[in-house]
PDB file of N, CA and C in Angstrom:
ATOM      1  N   UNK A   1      -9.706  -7.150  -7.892  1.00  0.00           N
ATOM      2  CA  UNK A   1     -10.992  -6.566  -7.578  1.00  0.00           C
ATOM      3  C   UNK A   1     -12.012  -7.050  -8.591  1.00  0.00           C
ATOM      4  N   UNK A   2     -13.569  -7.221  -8.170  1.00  0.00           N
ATOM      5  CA  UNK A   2     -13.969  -7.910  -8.903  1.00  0.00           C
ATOM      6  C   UNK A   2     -14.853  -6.903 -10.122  1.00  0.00           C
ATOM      7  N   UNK A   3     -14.510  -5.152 -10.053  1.00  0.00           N
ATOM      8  CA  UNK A   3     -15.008  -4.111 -10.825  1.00  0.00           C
ATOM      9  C   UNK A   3     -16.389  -4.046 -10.560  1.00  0.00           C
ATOM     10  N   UNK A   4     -16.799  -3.317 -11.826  1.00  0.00           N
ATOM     11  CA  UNK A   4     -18.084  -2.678 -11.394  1.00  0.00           C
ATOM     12  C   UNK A   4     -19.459  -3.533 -12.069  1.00  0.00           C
ATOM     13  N   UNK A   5     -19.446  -5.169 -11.711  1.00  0.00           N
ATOM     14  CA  UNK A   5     -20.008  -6.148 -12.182  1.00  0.00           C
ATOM     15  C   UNK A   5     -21.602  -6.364 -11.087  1.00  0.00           C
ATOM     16  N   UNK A   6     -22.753  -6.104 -12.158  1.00  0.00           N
ATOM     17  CA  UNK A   6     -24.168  -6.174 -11.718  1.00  0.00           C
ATOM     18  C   UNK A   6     -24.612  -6.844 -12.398  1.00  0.00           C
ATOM     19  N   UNK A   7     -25.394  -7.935 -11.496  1.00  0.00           N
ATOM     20  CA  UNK A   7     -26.940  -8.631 -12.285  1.00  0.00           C
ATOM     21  C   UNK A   7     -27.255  -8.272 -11.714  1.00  0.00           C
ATOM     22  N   UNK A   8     -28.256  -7.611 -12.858  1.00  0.00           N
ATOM     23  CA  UNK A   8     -29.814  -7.416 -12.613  1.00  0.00           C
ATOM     24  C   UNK A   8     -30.890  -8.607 -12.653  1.00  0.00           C
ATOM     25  N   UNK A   9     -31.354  -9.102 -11.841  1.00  0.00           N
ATOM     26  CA  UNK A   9     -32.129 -10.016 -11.661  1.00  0.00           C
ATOM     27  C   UNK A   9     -33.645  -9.933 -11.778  1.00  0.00           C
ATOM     28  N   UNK A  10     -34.377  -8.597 -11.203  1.00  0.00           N
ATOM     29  CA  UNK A  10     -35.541  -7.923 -11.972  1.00  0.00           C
ATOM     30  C   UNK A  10     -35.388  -6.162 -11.450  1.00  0.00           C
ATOM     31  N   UNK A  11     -36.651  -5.783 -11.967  1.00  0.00           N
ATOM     32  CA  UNK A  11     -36.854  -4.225 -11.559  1.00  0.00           C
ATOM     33  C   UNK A  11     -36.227  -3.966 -10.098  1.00  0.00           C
ATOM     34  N   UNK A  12     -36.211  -4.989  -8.716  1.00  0.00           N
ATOM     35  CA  UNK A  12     -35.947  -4.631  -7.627  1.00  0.00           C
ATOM     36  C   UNK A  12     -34.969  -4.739  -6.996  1.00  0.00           C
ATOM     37  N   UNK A  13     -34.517  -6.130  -7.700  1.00  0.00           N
ATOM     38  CA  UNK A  13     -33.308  -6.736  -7.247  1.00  0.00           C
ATOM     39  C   UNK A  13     -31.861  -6.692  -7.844  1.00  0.00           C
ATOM     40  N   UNK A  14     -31.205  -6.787  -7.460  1.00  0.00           N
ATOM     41  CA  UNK A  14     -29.391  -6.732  -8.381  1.00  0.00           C
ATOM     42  C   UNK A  14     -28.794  -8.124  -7.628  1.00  0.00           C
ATOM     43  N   UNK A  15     -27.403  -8.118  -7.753  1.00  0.00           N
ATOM     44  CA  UNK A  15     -26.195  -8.824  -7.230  1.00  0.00           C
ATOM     45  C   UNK A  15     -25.185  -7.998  -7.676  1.00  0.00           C
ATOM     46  N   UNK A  16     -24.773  -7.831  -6.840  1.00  0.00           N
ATOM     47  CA  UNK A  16     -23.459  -6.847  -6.800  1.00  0.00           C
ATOM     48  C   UNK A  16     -22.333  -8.141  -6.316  1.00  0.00           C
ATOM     49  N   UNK A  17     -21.747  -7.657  -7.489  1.00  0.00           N
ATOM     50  CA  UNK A  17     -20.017  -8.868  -7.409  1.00  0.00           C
ATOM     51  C   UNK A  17     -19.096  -7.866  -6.419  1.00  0.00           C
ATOM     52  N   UNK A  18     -19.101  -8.780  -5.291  1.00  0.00           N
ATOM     53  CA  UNK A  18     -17.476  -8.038  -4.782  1.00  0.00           C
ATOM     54  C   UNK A  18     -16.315  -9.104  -4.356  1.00  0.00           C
ATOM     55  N   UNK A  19     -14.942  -8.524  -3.939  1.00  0.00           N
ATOM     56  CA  UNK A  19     -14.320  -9.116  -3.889  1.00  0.00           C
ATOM     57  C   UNK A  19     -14.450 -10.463  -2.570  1.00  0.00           C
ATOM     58  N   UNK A  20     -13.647 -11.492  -2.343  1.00  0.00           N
ATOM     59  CA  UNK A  20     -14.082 -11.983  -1.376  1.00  0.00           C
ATOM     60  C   UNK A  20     -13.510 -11.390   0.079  1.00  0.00           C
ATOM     61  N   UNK A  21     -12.497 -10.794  -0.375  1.00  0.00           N
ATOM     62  CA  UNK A  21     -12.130 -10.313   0.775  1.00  0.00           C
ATOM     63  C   UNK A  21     -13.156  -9.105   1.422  1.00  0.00           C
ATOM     64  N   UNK A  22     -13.690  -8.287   0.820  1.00  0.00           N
ATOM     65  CA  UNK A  22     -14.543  -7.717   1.112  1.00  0.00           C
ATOM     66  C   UNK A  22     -16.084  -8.598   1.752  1.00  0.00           C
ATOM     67  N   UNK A  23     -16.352  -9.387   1.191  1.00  0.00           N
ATOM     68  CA  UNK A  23     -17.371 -10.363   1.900  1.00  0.00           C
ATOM     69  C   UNK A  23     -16.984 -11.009   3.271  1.00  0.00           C
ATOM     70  N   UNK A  24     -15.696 -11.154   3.101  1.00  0.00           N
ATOM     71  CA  UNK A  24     -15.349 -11.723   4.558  1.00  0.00           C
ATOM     72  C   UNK A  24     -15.568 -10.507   5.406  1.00  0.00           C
ATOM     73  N   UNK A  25     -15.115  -9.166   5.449  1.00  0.00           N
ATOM     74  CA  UNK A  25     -15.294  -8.343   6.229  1.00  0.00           C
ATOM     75  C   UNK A  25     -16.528  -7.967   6.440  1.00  0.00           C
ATOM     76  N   UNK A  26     -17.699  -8.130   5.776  1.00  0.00           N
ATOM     77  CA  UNK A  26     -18.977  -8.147   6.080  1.00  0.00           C
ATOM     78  C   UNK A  26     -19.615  -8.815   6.572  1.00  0.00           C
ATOM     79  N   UNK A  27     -18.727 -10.071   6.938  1.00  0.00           N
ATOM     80  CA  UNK A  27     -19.141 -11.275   7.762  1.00  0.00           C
ATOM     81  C   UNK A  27     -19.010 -11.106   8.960  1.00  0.00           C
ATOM     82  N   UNK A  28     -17.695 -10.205   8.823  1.00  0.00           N
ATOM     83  CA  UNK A  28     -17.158 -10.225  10.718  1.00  0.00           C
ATOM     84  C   UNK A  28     -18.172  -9.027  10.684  1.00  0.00           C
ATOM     85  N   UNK A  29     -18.178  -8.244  10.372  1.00  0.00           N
ATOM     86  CA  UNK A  29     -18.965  -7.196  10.892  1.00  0.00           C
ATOM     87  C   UNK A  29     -20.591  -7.178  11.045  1.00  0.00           C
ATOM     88  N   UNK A  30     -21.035  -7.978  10.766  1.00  0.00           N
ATOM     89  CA  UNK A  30     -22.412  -7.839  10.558  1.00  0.00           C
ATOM     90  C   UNK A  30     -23.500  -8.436  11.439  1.00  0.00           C
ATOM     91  N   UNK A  31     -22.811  -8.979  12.486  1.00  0.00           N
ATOM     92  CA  UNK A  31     -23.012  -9.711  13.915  1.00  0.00           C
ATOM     93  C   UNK A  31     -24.763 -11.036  12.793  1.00  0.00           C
ATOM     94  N   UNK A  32     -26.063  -9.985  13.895  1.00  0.00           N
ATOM     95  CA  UNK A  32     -26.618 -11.341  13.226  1.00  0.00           C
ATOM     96  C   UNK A  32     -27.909 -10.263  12.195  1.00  0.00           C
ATOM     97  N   UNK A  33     -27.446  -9.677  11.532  1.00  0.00           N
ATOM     98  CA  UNK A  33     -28.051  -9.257  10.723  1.00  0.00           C
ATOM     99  C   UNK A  33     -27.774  -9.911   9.405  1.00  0.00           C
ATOM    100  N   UNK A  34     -28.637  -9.578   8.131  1.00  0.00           N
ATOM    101  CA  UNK A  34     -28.280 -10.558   7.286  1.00  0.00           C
ATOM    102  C   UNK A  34     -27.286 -10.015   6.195  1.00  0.00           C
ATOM    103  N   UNK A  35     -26.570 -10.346   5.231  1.00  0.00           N
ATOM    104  CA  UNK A  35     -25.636  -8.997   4.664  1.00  0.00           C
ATOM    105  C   UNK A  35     -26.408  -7.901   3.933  1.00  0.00           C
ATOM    106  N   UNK A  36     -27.516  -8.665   2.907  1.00  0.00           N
ATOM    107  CA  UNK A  36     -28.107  -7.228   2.310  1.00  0.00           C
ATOM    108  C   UNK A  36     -28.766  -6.541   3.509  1.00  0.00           C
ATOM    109  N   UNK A  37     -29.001  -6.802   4.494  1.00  0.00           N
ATOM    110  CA  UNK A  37     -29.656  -5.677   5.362  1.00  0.00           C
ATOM    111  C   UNK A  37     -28.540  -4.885   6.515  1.00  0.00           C
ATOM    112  N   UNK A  38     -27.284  -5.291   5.979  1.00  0.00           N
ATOM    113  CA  UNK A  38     -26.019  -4.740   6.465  1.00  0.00           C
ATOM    114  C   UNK A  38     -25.514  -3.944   5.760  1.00  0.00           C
ATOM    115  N   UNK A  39     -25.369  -4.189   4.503  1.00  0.00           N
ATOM    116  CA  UNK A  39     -25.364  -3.088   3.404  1.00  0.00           C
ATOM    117  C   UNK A  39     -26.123  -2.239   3.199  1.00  0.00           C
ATOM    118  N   UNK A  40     -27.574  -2.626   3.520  1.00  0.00           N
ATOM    119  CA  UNK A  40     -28.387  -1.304   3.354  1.00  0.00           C
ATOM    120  C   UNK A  40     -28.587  -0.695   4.637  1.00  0.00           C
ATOM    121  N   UNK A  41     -27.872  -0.833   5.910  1.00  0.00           N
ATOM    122  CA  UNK A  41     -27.753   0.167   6.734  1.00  0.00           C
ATOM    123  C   UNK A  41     -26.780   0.730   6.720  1.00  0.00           C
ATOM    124  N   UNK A  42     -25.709   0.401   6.070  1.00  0.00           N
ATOM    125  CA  UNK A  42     -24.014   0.600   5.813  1.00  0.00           C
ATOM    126  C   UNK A  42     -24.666   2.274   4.686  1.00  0.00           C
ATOM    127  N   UNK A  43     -25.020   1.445   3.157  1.00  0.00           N
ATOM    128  CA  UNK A  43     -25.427   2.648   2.581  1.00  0.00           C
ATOM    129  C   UNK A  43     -26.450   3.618   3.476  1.00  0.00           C
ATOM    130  N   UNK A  44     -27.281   3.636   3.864  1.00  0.00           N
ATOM    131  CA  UNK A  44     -28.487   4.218   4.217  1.00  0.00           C
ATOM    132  C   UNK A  44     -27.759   5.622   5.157  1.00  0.00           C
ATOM    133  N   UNK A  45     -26.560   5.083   6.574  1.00  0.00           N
ATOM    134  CA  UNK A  45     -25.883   5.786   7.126  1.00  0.00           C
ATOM    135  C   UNK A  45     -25.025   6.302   6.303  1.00  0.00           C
ATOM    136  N   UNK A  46     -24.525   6.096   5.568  1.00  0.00           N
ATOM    137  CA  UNK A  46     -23.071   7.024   4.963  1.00  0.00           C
ATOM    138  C   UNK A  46     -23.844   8.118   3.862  1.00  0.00           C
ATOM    139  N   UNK A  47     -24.933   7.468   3.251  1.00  0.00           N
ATOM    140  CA  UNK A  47     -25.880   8.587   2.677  1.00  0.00           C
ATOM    141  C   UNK A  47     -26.296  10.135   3.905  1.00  0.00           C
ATOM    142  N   UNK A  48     -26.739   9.917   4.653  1.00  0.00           N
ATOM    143  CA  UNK A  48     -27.607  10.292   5.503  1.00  0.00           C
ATOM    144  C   UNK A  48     -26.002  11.163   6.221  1.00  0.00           C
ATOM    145  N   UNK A  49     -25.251  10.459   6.189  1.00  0.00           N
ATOM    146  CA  UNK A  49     -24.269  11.413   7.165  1.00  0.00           C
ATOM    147  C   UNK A  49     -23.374  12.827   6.287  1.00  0.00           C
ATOM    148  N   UNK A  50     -23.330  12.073   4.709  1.00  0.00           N
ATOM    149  CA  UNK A  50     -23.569  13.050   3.776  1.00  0.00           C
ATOM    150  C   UNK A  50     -24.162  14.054   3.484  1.00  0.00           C
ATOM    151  N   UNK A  51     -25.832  13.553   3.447  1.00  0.00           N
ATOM    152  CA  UNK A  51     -26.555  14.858   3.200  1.00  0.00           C
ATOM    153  C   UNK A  51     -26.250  15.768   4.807  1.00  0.00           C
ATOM    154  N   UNK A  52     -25.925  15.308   6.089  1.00  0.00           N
ATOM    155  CA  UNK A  52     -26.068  16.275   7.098  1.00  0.00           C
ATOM    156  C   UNK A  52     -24.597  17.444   6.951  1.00  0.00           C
ATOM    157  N   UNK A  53     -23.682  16.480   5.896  1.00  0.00           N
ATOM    158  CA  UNK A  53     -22.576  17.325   6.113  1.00  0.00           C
ATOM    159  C   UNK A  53     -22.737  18.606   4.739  1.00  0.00           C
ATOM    160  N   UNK A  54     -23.638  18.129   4.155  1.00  0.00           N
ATOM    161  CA  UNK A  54     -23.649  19.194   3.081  1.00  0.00           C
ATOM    162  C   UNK A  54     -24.775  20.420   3.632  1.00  0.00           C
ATOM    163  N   UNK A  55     -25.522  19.777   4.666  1.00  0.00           N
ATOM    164  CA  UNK A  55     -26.521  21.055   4.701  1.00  0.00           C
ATOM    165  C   UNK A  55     -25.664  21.767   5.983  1.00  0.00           C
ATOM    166  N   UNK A  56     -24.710  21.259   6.867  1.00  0.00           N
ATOM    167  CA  UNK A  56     -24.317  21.848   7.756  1.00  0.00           C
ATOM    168  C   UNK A  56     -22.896  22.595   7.325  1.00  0.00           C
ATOM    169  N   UNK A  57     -22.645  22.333   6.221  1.00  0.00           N
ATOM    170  CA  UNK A  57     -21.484  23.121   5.414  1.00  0.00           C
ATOM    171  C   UNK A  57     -21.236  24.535   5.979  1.00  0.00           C
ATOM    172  N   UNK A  58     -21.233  25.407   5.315  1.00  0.00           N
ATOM    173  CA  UNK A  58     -21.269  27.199   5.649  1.00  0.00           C
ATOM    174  C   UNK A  58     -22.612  27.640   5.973  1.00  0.00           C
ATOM    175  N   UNK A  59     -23.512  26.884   5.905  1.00  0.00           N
ATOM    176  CA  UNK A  59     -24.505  27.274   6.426  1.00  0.00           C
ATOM    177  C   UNK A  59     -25.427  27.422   8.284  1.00  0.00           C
ATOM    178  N   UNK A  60     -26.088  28.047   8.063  1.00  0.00           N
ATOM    179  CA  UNK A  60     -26.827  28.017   9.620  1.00  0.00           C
ATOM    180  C   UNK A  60     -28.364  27.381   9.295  1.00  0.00           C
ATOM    181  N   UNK A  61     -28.910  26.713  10.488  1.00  0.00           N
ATOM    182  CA  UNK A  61     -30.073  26.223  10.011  1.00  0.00           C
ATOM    183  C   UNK A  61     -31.168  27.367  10.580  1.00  0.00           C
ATOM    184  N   UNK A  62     -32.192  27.455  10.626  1.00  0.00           N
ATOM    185  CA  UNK A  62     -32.949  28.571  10.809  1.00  0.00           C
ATOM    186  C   UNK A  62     -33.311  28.652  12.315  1.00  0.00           C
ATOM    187  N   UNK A  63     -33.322  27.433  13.044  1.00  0.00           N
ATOM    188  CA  UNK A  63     -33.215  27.991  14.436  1.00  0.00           C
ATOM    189  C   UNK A  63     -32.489  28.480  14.752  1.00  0.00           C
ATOM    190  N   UNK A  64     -30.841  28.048  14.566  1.00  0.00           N
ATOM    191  CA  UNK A  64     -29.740  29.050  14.985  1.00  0.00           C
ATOM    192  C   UNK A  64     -30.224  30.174  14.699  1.00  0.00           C
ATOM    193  N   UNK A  65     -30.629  31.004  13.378  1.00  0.00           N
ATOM    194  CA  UNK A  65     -30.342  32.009  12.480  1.00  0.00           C
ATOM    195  C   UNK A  65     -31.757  33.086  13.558  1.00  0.00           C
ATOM    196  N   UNK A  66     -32.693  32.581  14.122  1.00  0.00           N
ATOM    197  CA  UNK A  66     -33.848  32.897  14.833  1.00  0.00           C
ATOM    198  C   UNK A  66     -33.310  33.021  16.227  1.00  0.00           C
ATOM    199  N   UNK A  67     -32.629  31.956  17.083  1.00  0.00           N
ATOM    200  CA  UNK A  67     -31.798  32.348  18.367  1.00  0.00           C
ATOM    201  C   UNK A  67     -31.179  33.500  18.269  1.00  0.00           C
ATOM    202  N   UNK A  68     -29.955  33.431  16.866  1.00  0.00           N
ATOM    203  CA  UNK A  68     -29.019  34.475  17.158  1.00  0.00           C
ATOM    204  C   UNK A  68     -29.781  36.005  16.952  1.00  0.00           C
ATOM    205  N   UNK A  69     -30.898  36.171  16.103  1.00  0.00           N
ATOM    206  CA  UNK A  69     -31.480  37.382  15.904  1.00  0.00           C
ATOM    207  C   UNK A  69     -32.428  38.066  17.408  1.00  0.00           C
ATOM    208  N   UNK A  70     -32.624  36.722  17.743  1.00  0.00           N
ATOM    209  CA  UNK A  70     -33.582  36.803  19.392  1.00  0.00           C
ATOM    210  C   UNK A  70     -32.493  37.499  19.879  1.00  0.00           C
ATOM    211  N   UNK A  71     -31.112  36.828  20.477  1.00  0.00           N
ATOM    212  CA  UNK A  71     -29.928  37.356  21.480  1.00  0.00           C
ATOM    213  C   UNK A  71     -29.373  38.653  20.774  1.00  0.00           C
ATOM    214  N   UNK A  72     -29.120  38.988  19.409  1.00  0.00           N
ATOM    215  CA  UNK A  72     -28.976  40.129  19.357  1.00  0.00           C
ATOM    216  C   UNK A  72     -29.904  41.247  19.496  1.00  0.00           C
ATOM    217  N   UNK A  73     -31.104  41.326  19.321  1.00  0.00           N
ATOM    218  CA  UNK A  73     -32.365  42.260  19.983  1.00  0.00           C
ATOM    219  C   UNK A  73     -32.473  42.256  21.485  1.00  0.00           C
ATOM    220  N   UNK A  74     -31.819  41.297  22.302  1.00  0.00           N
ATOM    221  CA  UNK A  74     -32.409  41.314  24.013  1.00  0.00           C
ATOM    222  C   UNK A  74     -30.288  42.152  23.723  1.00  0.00           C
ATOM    223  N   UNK A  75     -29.580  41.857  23.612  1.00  0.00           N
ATOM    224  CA  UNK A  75     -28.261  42.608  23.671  1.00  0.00           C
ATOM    225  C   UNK A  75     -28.767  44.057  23.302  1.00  0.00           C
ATOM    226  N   UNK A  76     -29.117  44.279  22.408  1.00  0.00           N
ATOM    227  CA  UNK A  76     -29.285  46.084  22.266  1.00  0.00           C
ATOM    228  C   UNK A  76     -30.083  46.961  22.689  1.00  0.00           C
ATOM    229  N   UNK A  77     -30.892  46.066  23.504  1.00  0.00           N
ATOM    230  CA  UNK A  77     -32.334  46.557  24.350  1.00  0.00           C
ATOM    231  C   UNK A  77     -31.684  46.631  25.095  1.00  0.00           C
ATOM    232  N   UNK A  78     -30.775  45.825  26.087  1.00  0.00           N
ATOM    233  CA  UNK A  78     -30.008  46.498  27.195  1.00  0.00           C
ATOM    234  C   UNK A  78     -29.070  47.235  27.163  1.00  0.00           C
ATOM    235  N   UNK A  79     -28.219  47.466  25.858  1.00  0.00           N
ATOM    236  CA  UNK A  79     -27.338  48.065  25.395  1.00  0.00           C
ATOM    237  C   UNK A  79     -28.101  49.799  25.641  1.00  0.00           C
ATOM    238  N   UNK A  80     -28.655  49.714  25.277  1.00  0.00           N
ATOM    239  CA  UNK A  80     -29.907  51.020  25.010  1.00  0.00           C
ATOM    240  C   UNK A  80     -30.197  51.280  26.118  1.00  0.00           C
ATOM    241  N   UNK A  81     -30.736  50.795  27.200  1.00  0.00           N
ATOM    242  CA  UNK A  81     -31.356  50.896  28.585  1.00  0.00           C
ATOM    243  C   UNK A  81     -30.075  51.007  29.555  1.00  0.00           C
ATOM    244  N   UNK A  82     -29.231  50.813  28.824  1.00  0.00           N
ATOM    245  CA  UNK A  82     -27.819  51.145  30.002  1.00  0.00           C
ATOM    246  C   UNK A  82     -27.593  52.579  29.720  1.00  0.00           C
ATOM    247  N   UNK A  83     -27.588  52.614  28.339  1.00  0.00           N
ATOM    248  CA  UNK A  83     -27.071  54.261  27.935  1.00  0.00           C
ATOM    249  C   UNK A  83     -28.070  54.933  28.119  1.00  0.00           C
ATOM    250  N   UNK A  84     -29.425  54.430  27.977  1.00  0.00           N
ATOM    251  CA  UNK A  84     -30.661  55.490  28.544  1.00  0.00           C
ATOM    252  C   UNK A  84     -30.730  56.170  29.903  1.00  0.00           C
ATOM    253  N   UNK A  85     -29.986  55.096  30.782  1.00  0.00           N
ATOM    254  CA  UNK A  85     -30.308  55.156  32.593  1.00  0.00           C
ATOM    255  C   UNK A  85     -29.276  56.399  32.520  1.00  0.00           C
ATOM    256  N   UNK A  86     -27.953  55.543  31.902  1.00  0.00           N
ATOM    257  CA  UNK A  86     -27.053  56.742  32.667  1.00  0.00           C
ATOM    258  C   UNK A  86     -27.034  58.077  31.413  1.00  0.00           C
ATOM    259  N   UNK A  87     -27.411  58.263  30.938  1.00  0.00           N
ATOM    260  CA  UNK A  87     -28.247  59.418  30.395  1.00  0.00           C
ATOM    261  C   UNK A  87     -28.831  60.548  31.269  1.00  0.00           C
ATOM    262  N   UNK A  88     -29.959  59.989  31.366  1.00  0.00           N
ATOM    263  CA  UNK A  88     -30.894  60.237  32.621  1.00  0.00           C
ATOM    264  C   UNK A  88     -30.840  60.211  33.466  1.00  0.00           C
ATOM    265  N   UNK A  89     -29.641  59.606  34.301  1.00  0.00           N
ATOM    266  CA  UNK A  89     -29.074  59.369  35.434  1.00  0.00           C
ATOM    267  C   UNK A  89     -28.208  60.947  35.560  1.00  0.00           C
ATOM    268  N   UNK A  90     -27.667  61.617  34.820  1.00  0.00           N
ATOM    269  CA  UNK A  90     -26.857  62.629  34.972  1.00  0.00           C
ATOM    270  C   UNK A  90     -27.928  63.647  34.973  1.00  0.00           C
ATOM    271  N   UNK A  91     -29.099  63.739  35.028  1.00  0.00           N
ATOM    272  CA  UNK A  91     -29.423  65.288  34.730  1.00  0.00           C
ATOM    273  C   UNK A  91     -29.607  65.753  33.949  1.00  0.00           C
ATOM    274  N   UNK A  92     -29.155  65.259  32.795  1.00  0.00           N
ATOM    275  CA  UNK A  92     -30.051  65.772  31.499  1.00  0.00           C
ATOM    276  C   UNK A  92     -31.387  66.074  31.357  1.00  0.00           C
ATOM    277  N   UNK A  93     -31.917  67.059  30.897  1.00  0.00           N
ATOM    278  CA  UNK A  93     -33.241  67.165  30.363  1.00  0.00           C
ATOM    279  C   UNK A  93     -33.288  65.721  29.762  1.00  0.00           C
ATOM    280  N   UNK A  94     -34.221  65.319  29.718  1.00  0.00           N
ATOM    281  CA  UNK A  94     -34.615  64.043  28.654  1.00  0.00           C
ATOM    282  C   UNK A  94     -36.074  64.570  27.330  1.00  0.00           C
ATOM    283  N   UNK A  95     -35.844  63.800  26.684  1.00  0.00           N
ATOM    284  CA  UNK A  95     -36.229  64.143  25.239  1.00  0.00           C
ATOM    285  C   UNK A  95     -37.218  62.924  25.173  1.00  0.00           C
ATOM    286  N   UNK A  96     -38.186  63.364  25.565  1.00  0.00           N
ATOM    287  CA  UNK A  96     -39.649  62.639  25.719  1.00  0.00           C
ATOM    288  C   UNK A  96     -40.043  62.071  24.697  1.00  0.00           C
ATOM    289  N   UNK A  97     -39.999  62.947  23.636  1.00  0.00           N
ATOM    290  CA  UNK A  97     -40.872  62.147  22.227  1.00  0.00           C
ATOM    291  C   UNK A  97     -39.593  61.602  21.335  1.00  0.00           C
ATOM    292  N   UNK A  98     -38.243  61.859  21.599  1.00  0.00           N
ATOM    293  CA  UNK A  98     -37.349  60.577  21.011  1.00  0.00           C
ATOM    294  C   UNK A  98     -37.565  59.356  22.082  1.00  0.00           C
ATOM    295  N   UNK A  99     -37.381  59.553  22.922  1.00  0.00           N
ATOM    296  CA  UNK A  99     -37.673  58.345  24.054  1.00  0.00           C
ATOM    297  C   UNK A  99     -38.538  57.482  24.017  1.00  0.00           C
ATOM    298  N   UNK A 100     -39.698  58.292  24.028  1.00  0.00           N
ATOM    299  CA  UNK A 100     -41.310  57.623  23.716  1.00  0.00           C
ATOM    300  C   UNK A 100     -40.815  56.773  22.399  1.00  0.00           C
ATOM    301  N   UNK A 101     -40.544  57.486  21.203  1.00  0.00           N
ATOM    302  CA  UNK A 101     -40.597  56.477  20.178  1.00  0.00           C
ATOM    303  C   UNK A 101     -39.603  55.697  20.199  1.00  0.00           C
ATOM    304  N   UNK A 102     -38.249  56.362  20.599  1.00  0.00           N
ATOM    305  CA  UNK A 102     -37.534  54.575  20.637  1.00  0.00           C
ATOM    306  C   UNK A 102     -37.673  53.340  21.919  1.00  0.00           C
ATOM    307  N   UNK A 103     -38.556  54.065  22.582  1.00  0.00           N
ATOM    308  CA  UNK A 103     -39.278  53.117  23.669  1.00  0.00           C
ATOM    309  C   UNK A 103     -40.256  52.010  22.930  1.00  0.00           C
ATOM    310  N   UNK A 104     -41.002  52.657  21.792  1.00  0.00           N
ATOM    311  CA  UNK A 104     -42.020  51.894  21.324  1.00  0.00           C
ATOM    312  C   UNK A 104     -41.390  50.638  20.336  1.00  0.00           C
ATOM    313  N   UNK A 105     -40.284  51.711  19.409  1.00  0.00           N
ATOM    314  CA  UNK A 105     -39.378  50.704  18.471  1.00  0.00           C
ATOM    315  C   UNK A 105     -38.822  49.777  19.363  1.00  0.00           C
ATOM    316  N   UNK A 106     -38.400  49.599  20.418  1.00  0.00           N
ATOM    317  CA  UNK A 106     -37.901  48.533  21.294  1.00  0.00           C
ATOM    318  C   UNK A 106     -38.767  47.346  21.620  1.00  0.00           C
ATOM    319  N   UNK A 107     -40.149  47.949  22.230  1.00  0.00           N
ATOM    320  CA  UNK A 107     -40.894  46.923  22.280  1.00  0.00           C
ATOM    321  C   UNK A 107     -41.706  46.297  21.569  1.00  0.00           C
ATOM    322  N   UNK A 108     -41.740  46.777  20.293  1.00  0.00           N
ATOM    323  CA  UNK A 108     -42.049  46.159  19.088  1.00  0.00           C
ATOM    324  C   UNK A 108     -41.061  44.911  18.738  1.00  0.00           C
ATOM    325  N   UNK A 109     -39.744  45.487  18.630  1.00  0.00           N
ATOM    326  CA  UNK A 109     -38.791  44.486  18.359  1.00  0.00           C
ATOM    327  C   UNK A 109     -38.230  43.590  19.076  1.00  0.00           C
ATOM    328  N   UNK A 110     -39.150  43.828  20.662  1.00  0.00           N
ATOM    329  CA  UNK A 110     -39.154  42.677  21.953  1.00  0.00           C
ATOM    330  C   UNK A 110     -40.314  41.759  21.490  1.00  0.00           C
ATOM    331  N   UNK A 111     -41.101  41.995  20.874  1.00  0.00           N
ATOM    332  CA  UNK A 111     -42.253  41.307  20.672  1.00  0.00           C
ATOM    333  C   UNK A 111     -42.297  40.401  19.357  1.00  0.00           C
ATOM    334  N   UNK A 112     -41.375  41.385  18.199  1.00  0.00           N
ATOM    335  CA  UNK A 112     -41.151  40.720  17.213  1.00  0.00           C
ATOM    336  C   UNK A 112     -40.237  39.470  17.223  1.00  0.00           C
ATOM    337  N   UNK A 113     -38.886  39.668  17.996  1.00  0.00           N
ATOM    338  CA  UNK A 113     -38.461  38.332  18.516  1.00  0.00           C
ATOM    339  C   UNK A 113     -38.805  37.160  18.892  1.00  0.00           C
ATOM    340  N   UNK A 114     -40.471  37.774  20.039  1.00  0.00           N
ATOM    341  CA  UNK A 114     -40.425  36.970  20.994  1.00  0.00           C
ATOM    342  C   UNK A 114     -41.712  35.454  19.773  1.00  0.00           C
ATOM    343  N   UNK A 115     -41.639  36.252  19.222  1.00  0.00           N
ATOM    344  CA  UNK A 115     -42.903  35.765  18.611  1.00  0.00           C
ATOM    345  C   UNK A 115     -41.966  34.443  17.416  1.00  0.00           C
ATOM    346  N   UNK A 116     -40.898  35.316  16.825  1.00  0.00           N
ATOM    347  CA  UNK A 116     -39.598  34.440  15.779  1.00  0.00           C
ATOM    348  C   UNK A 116     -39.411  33.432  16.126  1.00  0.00           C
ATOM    349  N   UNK A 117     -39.218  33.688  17.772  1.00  0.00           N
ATOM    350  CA  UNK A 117     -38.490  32.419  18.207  1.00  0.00           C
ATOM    351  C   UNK A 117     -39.149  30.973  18.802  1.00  0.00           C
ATOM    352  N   UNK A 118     -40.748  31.622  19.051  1.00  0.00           N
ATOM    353  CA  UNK A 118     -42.037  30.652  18.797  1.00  0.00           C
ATOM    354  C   UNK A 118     -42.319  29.721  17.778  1.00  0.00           C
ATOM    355  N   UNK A 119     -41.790  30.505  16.496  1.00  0.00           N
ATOM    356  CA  UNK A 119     -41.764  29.230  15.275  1.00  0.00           C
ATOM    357  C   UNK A 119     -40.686  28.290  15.410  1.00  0.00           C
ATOM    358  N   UNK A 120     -41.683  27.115  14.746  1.00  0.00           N
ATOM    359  CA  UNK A 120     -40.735  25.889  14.909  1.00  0.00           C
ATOM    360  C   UNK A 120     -39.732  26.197  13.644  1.00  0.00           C
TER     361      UNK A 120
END
């Protein structure tokens, strides 16, 4: 192997020593591009596929995190409106001013969604 051997040639440029066997494989592979511009799409992708695997790690990106908060507010609004109907569906007296206000808290938090999921 030919190690970790650089000229520096000025501020922009290098030469990177590699083996030849490695040059041959950059030959076959590189159809008609030229090699430094095979290498720097070679690096450019394996960078780039890196940073996507580190931000997609354990994390969620914020549209997911904005979908899933949208689908859980339209789930408990109907969750709520099922147990409200058949509530009210039996005959119960109903309880106007809890109703009224968790009528209002609902459509606040229909609106607050609807608005979340508007941002880019």
């Amino acid at each position: 192997m030919a190690g970790d051997r650089v000229l520096i040639v000025d501020e922009k440029e290098a030469i990177l020593v590699v083996d030849e066997a490695l040059v041959s494989k950059i030959d076959v592979q590189r159809g008609d591009m030229s090699r430094p511009e095979y290498l720097h799409t070679l690096i450019d992708s394996q960078l780039q596929n890196n940073d996507e695997a580190q931000i997609q790690g354990d994390y969620i990106t914020r549209r997911e995190f904005l979908q899933f908060t949208r689908k859980t507010g339209i789930l408990m609004r109907s969750f709520l409106e099922f147990f409200l109907s058949c509530g009210l569906g039996l005959a119960e007296p109903p309880l106007n001013d809890c109703l009224e206000e968790l009528d209002r808290q609902l459509r606040e938090l229909a609106i607050s969604q609807e608005s979340a999921s508007q941002e880019p």
